[in-house]
Protein backbone atom coordinates (compact mmCIF):
# COMPACT_ATOMS: atom_id res chain seq x y z
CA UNK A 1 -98.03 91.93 -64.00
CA UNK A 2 -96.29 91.80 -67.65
CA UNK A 3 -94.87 88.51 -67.12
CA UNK A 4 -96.07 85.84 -69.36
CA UNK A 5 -96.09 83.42 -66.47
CA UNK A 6 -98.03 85.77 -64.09
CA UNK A 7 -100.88 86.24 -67.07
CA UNK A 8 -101.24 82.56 -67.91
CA UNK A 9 -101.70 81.94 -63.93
CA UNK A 10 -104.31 84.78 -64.04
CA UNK A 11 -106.15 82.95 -67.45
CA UNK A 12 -105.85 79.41 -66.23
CA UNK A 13 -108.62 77.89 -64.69
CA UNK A 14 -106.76 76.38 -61.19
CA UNK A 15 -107.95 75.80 -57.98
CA UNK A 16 -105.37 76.71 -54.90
CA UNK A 17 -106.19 75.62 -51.46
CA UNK A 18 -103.94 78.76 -50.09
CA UNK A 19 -101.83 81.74 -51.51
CA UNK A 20 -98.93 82.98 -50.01
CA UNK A 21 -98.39 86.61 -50.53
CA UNK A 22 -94.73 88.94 -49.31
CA UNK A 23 -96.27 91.65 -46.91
CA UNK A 24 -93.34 94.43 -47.52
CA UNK A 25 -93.85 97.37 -49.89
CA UNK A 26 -95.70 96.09 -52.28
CA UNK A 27 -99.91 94.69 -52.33
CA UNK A 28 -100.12 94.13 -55.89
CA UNK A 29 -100.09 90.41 -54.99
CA UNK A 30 -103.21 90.57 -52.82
CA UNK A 31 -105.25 91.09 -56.20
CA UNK A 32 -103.95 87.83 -57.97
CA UNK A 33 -104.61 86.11 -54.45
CA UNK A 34 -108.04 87.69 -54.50
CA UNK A 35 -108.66 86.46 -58.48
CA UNK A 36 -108.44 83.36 -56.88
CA UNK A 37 -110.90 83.40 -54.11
CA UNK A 38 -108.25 81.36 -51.95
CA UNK A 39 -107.80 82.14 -48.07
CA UNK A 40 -104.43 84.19 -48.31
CA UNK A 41 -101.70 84.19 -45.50
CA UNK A 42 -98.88 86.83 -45.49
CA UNK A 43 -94.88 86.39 -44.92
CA UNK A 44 -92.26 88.96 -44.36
CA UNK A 45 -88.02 88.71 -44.01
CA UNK A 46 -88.47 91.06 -41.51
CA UNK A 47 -89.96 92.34 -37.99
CA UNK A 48 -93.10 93.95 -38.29
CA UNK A 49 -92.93 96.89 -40.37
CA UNK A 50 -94.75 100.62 -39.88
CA UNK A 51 -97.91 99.68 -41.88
CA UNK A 52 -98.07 96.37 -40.59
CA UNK A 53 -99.60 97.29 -37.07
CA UNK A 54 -102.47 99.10 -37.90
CA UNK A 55 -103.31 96.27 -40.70
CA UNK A 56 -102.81 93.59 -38.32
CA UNK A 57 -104.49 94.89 -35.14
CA UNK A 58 -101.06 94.64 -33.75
CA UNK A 59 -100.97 97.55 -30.94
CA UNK A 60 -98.46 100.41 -31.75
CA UNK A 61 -96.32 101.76 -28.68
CA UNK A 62 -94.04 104.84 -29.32
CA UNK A 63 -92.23 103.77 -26.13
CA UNK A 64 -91.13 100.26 -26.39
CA UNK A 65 -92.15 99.25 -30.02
CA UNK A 66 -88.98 98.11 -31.81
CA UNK A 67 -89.13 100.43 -35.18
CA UNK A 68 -87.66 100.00 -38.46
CA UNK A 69 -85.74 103.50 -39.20
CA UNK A 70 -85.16 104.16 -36.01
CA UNK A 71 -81.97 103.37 -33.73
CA UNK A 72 -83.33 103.38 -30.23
CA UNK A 73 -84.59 100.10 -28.99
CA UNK A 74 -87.35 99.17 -26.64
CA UNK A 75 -86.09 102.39 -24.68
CA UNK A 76 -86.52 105.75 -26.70
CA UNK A 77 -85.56 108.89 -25.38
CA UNK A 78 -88.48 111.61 -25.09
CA UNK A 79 -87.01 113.48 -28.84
CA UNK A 80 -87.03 109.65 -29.87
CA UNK A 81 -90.67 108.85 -29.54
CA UNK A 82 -91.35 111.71 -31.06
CA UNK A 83 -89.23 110.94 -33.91
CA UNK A 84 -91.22 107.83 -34.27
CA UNK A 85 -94.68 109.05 -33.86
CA UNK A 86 -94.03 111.58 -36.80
CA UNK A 87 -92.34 108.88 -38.86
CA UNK A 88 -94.72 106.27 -38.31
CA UNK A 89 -98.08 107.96 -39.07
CA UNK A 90 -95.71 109.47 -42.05
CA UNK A 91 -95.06 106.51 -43.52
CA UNK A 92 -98.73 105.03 -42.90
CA UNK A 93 -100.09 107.90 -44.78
CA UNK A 94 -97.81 107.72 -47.90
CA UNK A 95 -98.78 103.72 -47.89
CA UNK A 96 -102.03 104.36 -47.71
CA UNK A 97 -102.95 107.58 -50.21
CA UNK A 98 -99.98 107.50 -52.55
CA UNK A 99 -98.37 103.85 -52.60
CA UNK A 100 -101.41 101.80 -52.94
CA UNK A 101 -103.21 104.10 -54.98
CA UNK A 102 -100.24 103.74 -57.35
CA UNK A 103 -101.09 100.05 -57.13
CA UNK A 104 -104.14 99.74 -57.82
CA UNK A 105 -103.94 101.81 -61.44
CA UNK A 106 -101.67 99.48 -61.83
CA UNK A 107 -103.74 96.75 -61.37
CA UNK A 108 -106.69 98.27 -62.89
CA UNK A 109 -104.36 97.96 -66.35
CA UNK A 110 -105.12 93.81 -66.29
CA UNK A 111 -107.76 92.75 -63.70
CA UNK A 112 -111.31 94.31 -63.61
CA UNK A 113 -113.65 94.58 -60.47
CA UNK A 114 -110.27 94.15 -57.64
CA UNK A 115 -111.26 95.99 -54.66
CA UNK A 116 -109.43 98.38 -52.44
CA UNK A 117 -105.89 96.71 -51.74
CA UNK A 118 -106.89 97.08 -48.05
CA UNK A 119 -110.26 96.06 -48.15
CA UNK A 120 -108.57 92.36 -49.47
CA UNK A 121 -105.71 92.89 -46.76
CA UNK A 122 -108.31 92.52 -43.83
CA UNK A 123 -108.77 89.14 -45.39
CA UNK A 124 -105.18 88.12 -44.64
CA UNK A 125 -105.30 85.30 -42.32
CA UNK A 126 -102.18 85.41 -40.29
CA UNK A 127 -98.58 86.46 -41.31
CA UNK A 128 -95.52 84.37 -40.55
CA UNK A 129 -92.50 87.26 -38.99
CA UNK A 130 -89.26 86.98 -39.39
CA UNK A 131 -88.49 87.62 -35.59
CA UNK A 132 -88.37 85.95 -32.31
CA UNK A 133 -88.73 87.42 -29.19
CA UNK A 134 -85.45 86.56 -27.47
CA UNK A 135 -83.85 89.00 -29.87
CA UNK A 136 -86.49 91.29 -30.36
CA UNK A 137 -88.16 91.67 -27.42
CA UNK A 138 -91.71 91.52 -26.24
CA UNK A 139 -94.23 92.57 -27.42
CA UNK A 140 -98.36 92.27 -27.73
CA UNK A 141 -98.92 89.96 -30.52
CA UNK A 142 -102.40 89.03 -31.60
CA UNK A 143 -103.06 85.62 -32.36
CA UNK A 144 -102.41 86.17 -36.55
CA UNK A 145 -98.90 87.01 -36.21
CA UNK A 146 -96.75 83.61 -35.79
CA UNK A 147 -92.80 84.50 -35.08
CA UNK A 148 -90.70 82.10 -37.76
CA UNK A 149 -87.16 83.64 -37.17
CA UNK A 150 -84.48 81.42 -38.54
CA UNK A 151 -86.39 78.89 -40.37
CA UNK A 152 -83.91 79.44 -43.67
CA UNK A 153 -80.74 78.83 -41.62
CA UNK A 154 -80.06 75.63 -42.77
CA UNK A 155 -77.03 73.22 -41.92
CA UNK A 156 -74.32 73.81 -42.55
CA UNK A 157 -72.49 72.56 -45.67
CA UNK A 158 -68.15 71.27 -45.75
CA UNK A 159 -66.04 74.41 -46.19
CA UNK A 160 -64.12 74.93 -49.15
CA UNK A 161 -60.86 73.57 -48.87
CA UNK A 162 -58.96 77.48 -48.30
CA UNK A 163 -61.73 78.42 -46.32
CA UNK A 164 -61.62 75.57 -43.83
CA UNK A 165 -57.72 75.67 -43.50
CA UNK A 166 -57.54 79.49 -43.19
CA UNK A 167 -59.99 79.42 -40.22
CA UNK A 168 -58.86 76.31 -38.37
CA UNK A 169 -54.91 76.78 -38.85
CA UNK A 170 -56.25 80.22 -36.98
CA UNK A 171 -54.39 80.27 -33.50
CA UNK A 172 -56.59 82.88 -31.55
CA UNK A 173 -59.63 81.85 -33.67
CA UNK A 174 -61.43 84.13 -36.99
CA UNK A 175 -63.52 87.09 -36.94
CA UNK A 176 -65.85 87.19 -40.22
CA UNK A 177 -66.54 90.37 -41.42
CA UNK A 178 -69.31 90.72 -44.40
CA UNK A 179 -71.68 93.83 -44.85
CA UNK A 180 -73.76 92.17 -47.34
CA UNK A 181 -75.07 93.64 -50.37
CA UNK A 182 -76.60 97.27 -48.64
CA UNK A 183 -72.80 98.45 -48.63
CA UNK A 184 -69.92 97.98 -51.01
CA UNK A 185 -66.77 98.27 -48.48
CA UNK A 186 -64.65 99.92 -50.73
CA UNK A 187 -67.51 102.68 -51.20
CA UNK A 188 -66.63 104.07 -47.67
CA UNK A 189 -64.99 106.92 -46.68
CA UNK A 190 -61.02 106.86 -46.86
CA UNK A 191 -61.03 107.68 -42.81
CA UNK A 192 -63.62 105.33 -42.11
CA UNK A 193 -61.77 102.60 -44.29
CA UNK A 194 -58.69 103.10 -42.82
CA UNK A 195 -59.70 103.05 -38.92
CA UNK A 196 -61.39 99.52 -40.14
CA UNK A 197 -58.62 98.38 -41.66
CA UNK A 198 -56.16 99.28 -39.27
CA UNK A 199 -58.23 98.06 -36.12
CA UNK A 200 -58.37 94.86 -38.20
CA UNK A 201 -54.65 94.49 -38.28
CA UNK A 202 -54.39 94.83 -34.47
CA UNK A 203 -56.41 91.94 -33.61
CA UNK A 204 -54.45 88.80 -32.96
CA UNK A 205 -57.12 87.08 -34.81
CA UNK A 206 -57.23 86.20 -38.53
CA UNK A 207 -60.56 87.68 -40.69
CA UNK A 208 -62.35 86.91 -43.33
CA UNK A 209 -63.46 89.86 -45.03
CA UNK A 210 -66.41 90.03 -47.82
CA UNK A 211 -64.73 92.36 -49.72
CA UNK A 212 -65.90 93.85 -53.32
CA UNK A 213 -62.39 93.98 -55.24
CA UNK A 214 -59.84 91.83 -55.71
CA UNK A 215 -57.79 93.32 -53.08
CA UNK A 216 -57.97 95.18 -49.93
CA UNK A 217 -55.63 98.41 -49.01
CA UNK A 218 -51.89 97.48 -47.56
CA UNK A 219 -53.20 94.01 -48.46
CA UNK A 220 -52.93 92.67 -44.37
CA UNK A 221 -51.52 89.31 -43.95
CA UNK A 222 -54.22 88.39 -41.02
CA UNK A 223 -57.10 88.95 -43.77
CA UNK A 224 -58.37 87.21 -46.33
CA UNK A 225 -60.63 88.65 -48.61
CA UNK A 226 -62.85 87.00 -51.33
CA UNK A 227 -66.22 88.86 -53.46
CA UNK A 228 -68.62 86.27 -52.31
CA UNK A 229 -68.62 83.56 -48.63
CA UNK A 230 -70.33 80.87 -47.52
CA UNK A 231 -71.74 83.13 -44.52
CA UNK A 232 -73.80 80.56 -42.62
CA UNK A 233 -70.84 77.70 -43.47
CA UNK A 234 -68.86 80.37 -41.95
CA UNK A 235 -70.97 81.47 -38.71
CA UNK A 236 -71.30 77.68 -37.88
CA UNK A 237 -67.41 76.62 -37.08
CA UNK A 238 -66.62 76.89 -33.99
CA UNK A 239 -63.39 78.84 -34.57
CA UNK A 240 -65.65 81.77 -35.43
CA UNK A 241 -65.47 84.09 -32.59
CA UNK A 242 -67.36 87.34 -34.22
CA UNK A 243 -69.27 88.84 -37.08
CA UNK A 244 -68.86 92.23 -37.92
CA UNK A 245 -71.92 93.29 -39.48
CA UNK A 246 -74.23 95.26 -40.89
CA UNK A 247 -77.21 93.61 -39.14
CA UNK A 248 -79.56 92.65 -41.94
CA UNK A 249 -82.06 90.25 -40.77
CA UNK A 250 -81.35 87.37 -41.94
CA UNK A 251 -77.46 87.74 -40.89
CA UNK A 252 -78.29 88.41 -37.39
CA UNK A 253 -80.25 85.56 -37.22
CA UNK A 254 -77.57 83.12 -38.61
CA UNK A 255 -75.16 84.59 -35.93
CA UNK A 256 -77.67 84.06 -32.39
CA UNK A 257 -78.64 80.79 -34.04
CA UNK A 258 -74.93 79.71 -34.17
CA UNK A 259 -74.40 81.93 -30.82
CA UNK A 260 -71.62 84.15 -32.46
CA UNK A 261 -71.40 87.54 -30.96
CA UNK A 262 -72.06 90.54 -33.16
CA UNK A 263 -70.67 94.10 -33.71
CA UNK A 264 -73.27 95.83 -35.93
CA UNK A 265 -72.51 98.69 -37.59
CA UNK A 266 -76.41 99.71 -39.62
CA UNK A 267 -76.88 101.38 -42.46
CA UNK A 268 -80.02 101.46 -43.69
CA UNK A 269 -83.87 100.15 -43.60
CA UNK A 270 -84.40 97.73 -40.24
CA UNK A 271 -80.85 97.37 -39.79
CA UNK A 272 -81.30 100.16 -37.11
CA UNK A 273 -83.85 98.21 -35.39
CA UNK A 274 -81.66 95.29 -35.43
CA UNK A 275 -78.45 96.16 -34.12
CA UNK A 276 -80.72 97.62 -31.45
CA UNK A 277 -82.17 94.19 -30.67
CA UNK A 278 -78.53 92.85 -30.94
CA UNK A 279 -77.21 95.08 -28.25
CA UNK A 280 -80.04 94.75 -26.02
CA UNK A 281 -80.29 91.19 -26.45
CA UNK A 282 -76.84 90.75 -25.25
CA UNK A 283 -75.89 89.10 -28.89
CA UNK A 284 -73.67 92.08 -29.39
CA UNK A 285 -73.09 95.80 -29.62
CA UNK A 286 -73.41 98.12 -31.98
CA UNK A 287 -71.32 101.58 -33.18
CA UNK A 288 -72.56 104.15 -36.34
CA UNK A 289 -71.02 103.91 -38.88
CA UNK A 290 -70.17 108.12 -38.52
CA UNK A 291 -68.95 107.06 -34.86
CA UNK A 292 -66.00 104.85 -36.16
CA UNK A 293 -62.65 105.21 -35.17
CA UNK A 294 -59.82 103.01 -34.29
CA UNK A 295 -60.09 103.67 -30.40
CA UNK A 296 -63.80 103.15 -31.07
CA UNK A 297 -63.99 99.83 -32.79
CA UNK A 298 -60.98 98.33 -30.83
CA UNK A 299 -63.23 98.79 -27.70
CA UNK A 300 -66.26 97.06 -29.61
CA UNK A 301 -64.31 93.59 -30.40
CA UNK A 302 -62.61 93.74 -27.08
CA UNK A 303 -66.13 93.69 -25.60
CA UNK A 304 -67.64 90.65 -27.67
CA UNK A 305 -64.39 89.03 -27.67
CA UNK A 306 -64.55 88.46 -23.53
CA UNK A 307 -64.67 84.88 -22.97
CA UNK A 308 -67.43 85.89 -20.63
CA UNK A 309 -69.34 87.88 -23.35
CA UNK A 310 -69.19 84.81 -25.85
CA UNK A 311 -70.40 82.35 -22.86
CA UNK A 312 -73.55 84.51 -22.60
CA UNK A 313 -73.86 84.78 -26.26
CA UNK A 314 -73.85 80.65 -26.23
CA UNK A 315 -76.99 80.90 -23.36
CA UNK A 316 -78.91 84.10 -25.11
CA UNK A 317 -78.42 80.96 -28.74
CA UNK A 318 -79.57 78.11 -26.36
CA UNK A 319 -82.67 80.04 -25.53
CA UNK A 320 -83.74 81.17 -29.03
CA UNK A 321 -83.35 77.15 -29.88
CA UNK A 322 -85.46 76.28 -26.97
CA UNK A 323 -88.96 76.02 -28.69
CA UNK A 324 -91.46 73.61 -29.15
CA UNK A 325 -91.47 73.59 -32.83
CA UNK A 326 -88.76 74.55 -34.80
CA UNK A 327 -89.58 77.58 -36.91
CA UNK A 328 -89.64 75.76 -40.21
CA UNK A 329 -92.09 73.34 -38.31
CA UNK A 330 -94.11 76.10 -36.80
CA UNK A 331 -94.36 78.10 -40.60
CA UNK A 332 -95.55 74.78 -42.04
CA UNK A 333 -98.16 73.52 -39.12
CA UNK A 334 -99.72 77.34 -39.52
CA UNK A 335 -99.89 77.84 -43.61
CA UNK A 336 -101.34 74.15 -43.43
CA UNK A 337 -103.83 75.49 -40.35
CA UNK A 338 -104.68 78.37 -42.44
CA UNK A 339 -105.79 76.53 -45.59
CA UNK A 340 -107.80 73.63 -43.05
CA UNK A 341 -109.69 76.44 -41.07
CA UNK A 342 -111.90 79.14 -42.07
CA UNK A 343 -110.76 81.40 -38.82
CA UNK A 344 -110.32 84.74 -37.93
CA UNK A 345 -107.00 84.92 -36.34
CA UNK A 346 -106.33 89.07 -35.56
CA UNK A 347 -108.37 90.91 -33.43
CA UNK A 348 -112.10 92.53 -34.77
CA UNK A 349 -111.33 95.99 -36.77
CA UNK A 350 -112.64 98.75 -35.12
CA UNK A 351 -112.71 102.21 -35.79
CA UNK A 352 -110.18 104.69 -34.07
CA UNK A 353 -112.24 106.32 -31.73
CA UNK A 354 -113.39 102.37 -30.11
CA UNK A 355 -110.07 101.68 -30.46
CA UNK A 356 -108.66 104.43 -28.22
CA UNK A 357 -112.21 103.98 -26.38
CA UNK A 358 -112.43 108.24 -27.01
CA UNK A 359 -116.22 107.52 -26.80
CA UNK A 360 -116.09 106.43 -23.38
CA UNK A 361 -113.33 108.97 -22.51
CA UNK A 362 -115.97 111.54 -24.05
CA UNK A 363 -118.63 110.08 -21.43
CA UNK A 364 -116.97 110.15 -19.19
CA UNK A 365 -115.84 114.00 -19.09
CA UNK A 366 -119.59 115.22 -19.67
CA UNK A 367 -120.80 113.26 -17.02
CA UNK A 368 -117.78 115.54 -15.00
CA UNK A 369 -118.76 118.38 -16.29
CA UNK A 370 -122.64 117.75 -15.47
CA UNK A 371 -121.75 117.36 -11.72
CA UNK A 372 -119.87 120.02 -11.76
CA UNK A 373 -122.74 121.92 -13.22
CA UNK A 374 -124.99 120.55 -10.49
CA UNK A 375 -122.69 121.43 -7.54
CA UNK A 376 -122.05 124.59 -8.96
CA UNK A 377 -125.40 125.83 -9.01
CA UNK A 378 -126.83 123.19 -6.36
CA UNK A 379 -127.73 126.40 -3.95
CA UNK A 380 -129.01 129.08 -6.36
CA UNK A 381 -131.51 125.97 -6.88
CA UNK A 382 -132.24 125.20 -3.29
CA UNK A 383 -132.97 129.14 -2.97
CA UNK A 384 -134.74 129.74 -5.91
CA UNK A 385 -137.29 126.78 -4.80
């Protein structure tokens, strides 16, 4: 809200047909979307987050919900769902009473007369995910939320020169290894380290290793190790027969668009929910990082690196392509829609007891309990008349 830039936009007297605004931690941007009395869409990197459902009218299943923080899947154990039920209302109620109450003092500093955060949210027309279902499942989406998964993959650019010979002079093909920016590899424990290291070495195939320093321990002659890749450059040649990964978003979704199989390894945030999606996708599987051993991760790549594990990766690809829009298509045709049509996408907010239909469940049991009265004393009446 300092930024020169942001407080000439806020002084300048400019007409916009639609505002975009990030729906992850942070609402300040729904005020400068409401200064400008614009119909406002939202857009996220990732699947739909805790405080997303209840904003959204998305229904929220403990049972089946894919749920960032949490490692289970579409198939939580009883201790599991739990787990989530306490973290999500959690997290919903430090959103609600401490984060945006943070934001709006803030905002209070340079706009005047911005309503609750929330009350602008319900405004929010439709939001554009970062997920598809053929990774992440089913689930009941209301009409406002519009799957876009993969429309920043883009094609794929010439290899640098090393690059390009290193992977295609590769006999048994390349295994690309990269756990982007959450965790510096060389940060790890000395155990855990080693055991990746030395499973590395084993494999008959070369790697290509995002790697943080300028060299990597016993220096192996199968890996080649650089600060910064090409990733999706990478993912796309056909030589490319795994990614070992941390399972950000965005990563997954440049490995099932180019069909590679995946061994996830999360750390932190949704990467949980995505090597979840991975494994029960069929992309890949997935190990913690406190479950790595040699023995352990030797069993992982020999599983992704079956001929018949890759062919099914290539069919789960083929069906996440299979659309009738591609998703940079589909995020344009429904920002544009948004700005044509004055619409209410989500379902109509109602309060919780409608929504859990408690009133009618209410009914319901006094109307029980009045028969039961009635039968109960049905003779002492007769008698007494």
């Amino acid at each position: 809200m300092d930024d020169e830039n942001v407080q000439n936009l806020l002084t300048a007297d400019i007409k916009f047909d639609l505002v975009i605004v990030e729906q992850f931690n942070n609402d300040c941007g729904l005020a400068i979307a409401h200064k400008f009395r614009a119909p406002i869409i939202g857009i996220t990197s990732h699947m739909l987050l805790p405080w997303h459902y209840q904003r959204y009218g998305v229904p929220y299943n403990p049972s089946y919900v894919l749920f960032d923080l949490i490692t289970a899947g579409t198939r939580p154990t009883f201790l599991q769902r739990i787990q989530r039920s306490i973290t999500y209302n959690y997290i919903n109620f430090v959103n609600k009473h401490i984060t945006q109450r943070l934001e709006q003092n803030v905002i209070s500093d340079y706009m005047e007369d911005v309503p609750p955060l929330e009350e602008i949210a319900k405004n929010i027309r439709l939001v554009l995910v970062y997920q598809n279902f053929v990774l992440s499942g089913s689930s009941a989406l209301p009409a406002n939320i519009i799957e876009v998964g993969g429309f920043h993959v883009s094609k794929p650019k010439p290899l640098p020169d090393d690059l390009k010979k290193f992977i295609e002079e590769s006999e048994h093909g390349v295994i690309y290894v990269s756990f982007g920016s959450i965790l510096k590899p060389s940060s790890m424990s000395k155990d855990k380290m080693i055991a990746i290291i030395e499973t590395l070495k084993e494999l008959k195939q070369r790697v290509i290793w995002k790697w943080n320093k300028k060299d990597l321990p016993g220096n192996p002659k199968n890996i080649l190790v650089t600060k910064w890749l090409p990733q999706n450059d990478i993912l796309a040649h056909p030589n490319v027969l795994a990614f070992f990964s941390h399972c950000g978003q965005l990563g997954v979704t440049e490995a099932v668009y180019h069909g590679v199989p995946v061994i996830g390894m999360p750390i932190f945030g949704d990467q949980p929910s995505n090597a979840a999606a991975v494994e029960e996708s069929g992309l890949g599987v997935r190990i913690a990082l406190s479950e790595i051993t040699k023995e352990r991760l030797l069993e992982k790549f020999k599983t992704v690196l079956n001929p018949s594990f890759r062919e099914n990766v290539k069919l789960i690809s083929k069906a996440w392509h299979d659309r009738p829009l591609t998703p940079m298509d589909t995020a344009i045709f429904w920002t544009e829609y948004a700005a044509r049509h004055n619409i209410t996408y989500g379902p109509p907010i109602v309060s919780t007891y409608q929504y859990y239909n408690l009133d009618i469940i209410a009914l319901f049991i006094l109307l029980t309990i009045v028969n039961m009265v009635v039968i109960k004393f049905e003779d002492d009446w007769i008698i007494f008349k």
